[in-house]
Protein backbone atom coordinates (compact mmCIF):
# COMPACT_ATOMS: atom_id res chain seq x y z
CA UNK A 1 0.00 0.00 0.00
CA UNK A 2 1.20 3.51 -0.94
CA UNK A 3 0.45 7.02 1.13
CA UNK A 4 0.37 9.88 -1.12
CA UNK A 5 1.11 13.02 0.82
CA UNK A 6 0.82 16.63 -1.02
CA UNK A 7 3.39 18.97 -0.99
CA UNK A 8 3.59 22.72 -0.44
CA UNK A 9 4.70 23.26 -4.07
CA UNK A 10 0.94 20.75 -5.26
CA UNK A 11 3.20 17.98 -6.21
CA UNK A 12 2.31 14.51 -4.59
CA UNK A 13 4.89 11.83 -3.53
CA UNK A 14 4.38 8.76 -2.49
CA UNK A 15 6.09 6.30 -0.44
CA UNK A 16 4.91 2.49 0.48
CA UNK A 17 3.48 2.76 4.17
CA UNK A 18 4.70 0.65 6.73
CA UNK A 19 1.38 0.09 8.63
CA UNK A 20 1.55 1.19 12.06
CA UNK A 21 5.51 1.34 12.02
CA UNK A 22 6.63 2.87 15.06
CA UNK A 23 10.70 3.88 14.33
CA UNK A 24 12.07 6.66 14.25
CA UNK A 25 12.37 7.48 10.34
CA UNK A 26 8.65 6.70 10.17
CA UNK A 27 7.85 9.17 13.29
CA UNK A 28 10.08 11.61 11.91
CA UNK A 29 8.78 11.82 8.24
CA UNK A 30 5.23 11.48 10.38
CA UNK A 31 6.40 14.92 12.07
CA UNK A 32 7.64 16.25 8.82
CA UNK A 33 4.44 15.60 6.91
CA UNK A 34 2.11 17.12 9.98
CA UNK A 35 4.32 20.53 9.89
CA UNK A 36 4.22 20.54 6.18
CA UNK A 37 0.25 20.93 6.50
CA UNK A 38 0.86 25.00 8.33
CA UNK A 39 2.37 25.73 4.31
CA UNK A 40 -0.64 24.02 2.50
CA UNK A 41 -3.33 26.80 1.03
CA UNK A 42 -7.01 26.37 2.27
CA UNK A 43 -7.24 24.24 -1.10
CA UNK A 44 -5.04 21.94 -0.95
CA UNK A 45 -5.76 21.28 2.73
CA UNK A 46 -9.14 20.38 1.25
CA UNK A 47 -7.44 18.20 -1.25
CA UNK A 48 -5.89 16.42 1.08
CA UNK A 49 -8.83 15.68 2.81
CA UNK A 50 -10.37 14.28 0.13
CA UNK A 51 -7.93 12.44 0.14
CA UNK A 52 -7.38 10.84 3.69
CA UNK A 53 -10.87 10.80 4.40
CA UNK A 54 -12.63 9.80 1.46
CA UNK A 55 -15.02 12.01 1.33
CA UNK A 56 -16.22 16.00 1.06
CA UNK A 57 -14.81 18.24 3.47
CA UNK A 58 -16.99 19.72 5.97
CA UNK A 59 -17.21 24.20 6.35
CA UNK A 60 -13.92 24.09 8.66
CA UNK A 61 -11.76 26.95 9.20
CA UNK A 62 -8.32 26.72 8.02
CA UNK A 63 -6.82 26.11 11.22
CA UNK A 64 -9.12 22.85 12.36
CA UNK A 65 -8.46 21.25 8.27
CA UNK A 66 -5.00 21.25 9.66
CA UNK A 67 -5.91 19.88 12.82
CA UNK A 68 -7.82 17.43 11.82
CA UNK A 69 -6.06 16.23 8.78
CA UNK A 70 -2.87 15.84 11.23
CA UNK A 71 -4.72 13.68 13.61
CA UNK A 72 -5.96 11.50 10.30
CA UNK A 73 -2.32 11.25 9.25
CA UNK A 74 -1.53 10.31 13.33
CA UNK A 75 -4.67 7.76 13.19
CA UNK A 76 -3.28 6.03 9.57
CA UNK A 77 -0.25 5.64 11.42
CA UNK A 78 -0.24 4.60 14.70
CA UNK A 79 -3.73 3.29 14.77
CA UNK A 80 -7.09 4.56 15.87
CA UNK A 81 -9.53 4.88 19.00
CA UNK A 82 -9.64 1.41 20.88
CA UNK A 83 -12.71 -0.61 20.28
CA UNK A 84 -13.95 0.37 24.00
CA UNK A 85 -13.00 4.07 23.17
CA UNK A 86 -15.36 3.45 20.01
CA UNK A 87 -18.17 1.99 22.18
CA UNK A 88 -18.07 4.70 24.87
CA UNK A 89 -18.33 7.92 22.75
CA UNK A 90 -21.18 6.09 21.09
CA UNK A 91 -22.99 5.67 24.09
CA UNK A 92 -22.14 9.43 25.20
CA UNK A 93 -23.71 10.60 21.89
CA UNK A 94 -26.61 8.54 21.94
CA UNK A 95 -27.34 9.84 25.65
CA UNK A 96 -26.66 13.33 24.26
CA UNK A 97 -29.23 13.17 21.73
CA UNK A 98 -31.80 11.12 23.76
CA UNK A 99 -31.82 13.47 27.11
CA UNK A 100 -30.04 17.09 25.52
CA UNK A 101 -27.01 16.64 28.13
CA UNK A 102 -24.63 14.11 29.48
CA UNK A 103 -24.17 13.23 33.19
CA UNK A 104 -21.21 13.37 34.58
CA UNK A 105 -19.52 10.02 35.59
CA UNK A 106 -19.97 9.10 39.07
CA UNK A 107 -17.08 7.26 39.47
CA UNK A 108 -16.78 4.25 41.04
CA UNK A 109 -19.64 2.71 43.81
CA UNK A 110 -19.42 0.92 46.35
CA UNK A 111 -22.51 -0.69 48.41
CA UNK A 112 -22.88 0.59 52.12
CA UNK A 113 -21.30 -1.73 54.75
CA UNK A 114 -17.95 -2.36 52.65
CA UNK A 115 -15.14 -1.99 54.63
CA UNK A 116 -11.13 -0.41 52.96
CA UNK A 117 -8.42 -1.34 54.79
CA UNK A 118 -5.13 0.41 54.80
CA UNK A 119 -1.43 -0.16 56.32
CA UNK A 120 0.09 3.26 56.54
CA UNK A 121 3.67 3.63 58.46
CA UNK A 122 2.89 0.67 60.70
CA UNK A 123 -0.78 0.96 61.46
CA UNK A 124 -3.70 -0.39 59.96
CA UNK A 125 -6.75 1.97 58.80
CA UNK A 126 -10.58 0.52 58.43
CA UNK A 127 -13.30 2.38 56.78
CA UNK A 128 -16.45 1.46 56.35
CA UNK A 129 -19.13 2.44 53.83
CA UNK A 130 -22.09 4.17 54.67
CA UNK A 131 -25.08 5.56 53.19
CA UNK A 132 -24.02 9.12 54.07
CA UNK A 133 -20.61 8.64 52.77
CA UNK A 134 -17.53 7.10 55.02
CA UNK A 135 -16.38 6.30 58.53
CA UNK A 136 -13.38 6.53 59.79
CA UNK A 137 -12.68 6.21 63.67
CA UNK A 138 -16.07 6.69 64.85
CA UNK A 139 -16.09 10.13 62.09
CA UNK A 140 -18.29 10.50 58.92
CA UNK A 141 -16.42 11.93 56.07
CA UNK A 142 -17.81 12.66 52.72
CA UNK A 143 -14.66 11.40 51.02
CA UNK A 144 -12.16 8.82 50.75
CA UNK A 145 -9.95 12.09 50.08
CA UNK A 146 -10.49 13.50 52.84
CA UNK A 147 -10.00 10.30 55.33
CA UNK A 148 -6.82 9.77 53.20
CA UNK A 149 -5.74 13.56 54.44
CA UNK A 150 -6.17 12.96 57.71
CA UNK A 151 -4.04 9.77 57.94
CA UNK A 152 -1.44 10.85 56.07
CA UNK A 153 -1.76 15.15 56.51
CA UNK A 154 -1.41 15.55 53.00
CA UNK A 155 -3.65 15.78 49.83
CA UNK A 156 -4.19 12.02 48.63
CA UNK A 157 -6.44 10.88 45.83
CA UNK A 158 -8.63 9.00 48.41
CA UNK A 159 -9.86 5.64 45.96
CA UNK A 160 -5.91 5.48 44.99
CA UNK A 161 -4.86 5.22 48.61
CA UNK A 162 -7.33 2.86 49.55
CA UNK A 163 -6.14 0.85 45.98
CA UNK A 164 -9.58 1.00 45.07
CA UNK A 165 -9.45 0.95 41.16
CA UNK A 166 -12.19 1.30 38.72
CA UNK A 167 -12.54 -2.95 38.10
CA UNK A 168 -12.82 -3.38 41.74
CA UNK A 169 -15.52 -0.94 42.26
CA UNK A 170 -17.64 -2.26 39.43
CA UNK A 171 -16.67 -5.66 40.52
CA UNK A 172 -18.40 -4.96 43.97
CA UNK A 173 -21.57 -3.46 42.67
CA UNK A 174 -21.99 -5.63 39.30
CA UNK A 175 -20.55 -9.30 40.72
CA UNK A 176 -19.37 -11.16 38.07
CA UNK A 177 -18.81 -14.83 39.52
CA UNK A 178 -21.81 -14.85 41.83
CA UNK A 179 -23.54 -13.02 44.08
CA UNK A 180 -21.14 -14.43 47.41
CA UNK A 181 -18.16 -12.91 45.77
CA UNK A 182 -19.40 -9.33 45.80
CA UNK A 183 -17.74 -6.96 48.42
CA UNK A 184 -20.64 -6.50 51.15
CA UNK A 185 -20.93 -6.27 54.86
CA UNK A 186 -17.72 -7.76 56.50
CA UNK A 187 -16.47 -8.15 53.67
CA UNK A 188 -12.27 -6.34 52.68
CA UNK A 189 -10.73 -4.48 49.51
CA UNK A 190 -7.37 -4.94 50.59
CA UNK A 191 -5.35 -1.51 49.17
C-alpha cells in the first residue's frame, strides 16, 4: 500500500506505508508531513482531505483542516480509538441526543457496609461504607480524600490510597462470579 502526501509546491509523492511502524524514520517523516500541513493553502488542505478521508470536506476553518487532517495522518499511522473508546463515545452521543445533556460520571460505587483497609507507616486503617458517605474512627467523612488527608496530613487521591481501582468498584456493585463474591458487609478491599 502507498500514502500519497501533497506537498507545499501541489506535487504529490508517495512512499509504500509501513502500517503502524513505530521507528524513528517513520515518526520523523510522520512529524515532517504534519508541519508541512501550516504551508498548504485552504485548497489543498481540502485536497488532502479528500484524500485521507474519502469524502467531502466539511465548512472548517483553516486552522481545524489542519488539525484534523494531522490527527488523520496520526490515526493512519499509529492506529485509531480502541474498540472500548469506540463503544463509549457512542454511548455518550446517543445519551446526548436522547436526554439534551450528558451526566457526569460518578465514578466508582461501592454498596454501604464495605469496609477499605489500609497499612500506613505501621498501622492499619478501616473504613467502612455508609449511606451518608464514610467512617473513619467513629467520624463520617464525605470522602475517601479526605480520610486519606487525615491519615497521612497531605492531599491524597482518596480511591488510589485505599487501591480501590475502577474494576474493583464495578466488581463490587456488578458481581461477576456470583452473588457471594461481591464486596458487602464484612467483607475487605485490601489496598
Amino acid at each position: 500500500m502507498e500514502t500519497t502526501f501533497v506537498q507545499p509546491n501541489g506535487l504529490s509523492k508517495s512512499r509504500p506505508r509501513t502500517g503502524g511502524s513505530s521507528s524513528t524514520t517513520s515518526q520523523l517523516e510522520l512529524s515532517q508531513k504534519i508541519a508541512a500541513l501550516a504551508d498548504l493553502t485552504t485548497q489543498q488542505l481540502r485536497n488532502e482531505w479528500r484524500r485521507l478521508y474519502r469524502n467531502h470536506p466539511p465548512r472548517l476553518s483553516r486552522d481545524l483542516l489542519v488539525r484534523t487532517i494531522a490527527y488523520r495522518l496520526q490515526e493512519l499511522a499509529y492506529g485509531g480509538l480502541s474498540k472500548a473508546t469506540q463503544r463509549k463515545l457512542i454511548a455518550l452521543t446517543n445519551e446526548l441526543q436522547t436526554n439534551g445533556g450528558i451526566a457526569p460520571d460518578p465514578g466508582p460505587r461501592v454498596r454501604p457496609g464495605a469496609r477499605f483497609v489500609r497499612e500506613w507507616r505501621g498501622r492499619t486503617h478501616t473504613v467502612v461504607v455508609t449511606e451518608d458517605g464514610f467512617e473513619y474512627v467513629g467520624k463520617t467523612y464525605s470522602s475517601l480524600s479526605k480520610i486519606a488527608q487525615a491519615i497521612t496530613g497531605a492531599h491524597w487521591s482518596g480511591p488510589r490510597f485505599f487501591g480501590l481501582n475502577r474494576s474493583e468498584a464495578i466488581a463490587a456493585v456488578q458481581p461477576q462470579h456470583k452473588p457471594s463474591d461481591a464486596i458487602g458487609e464484612g467483607e475487605h478491599i485490601n489496598g
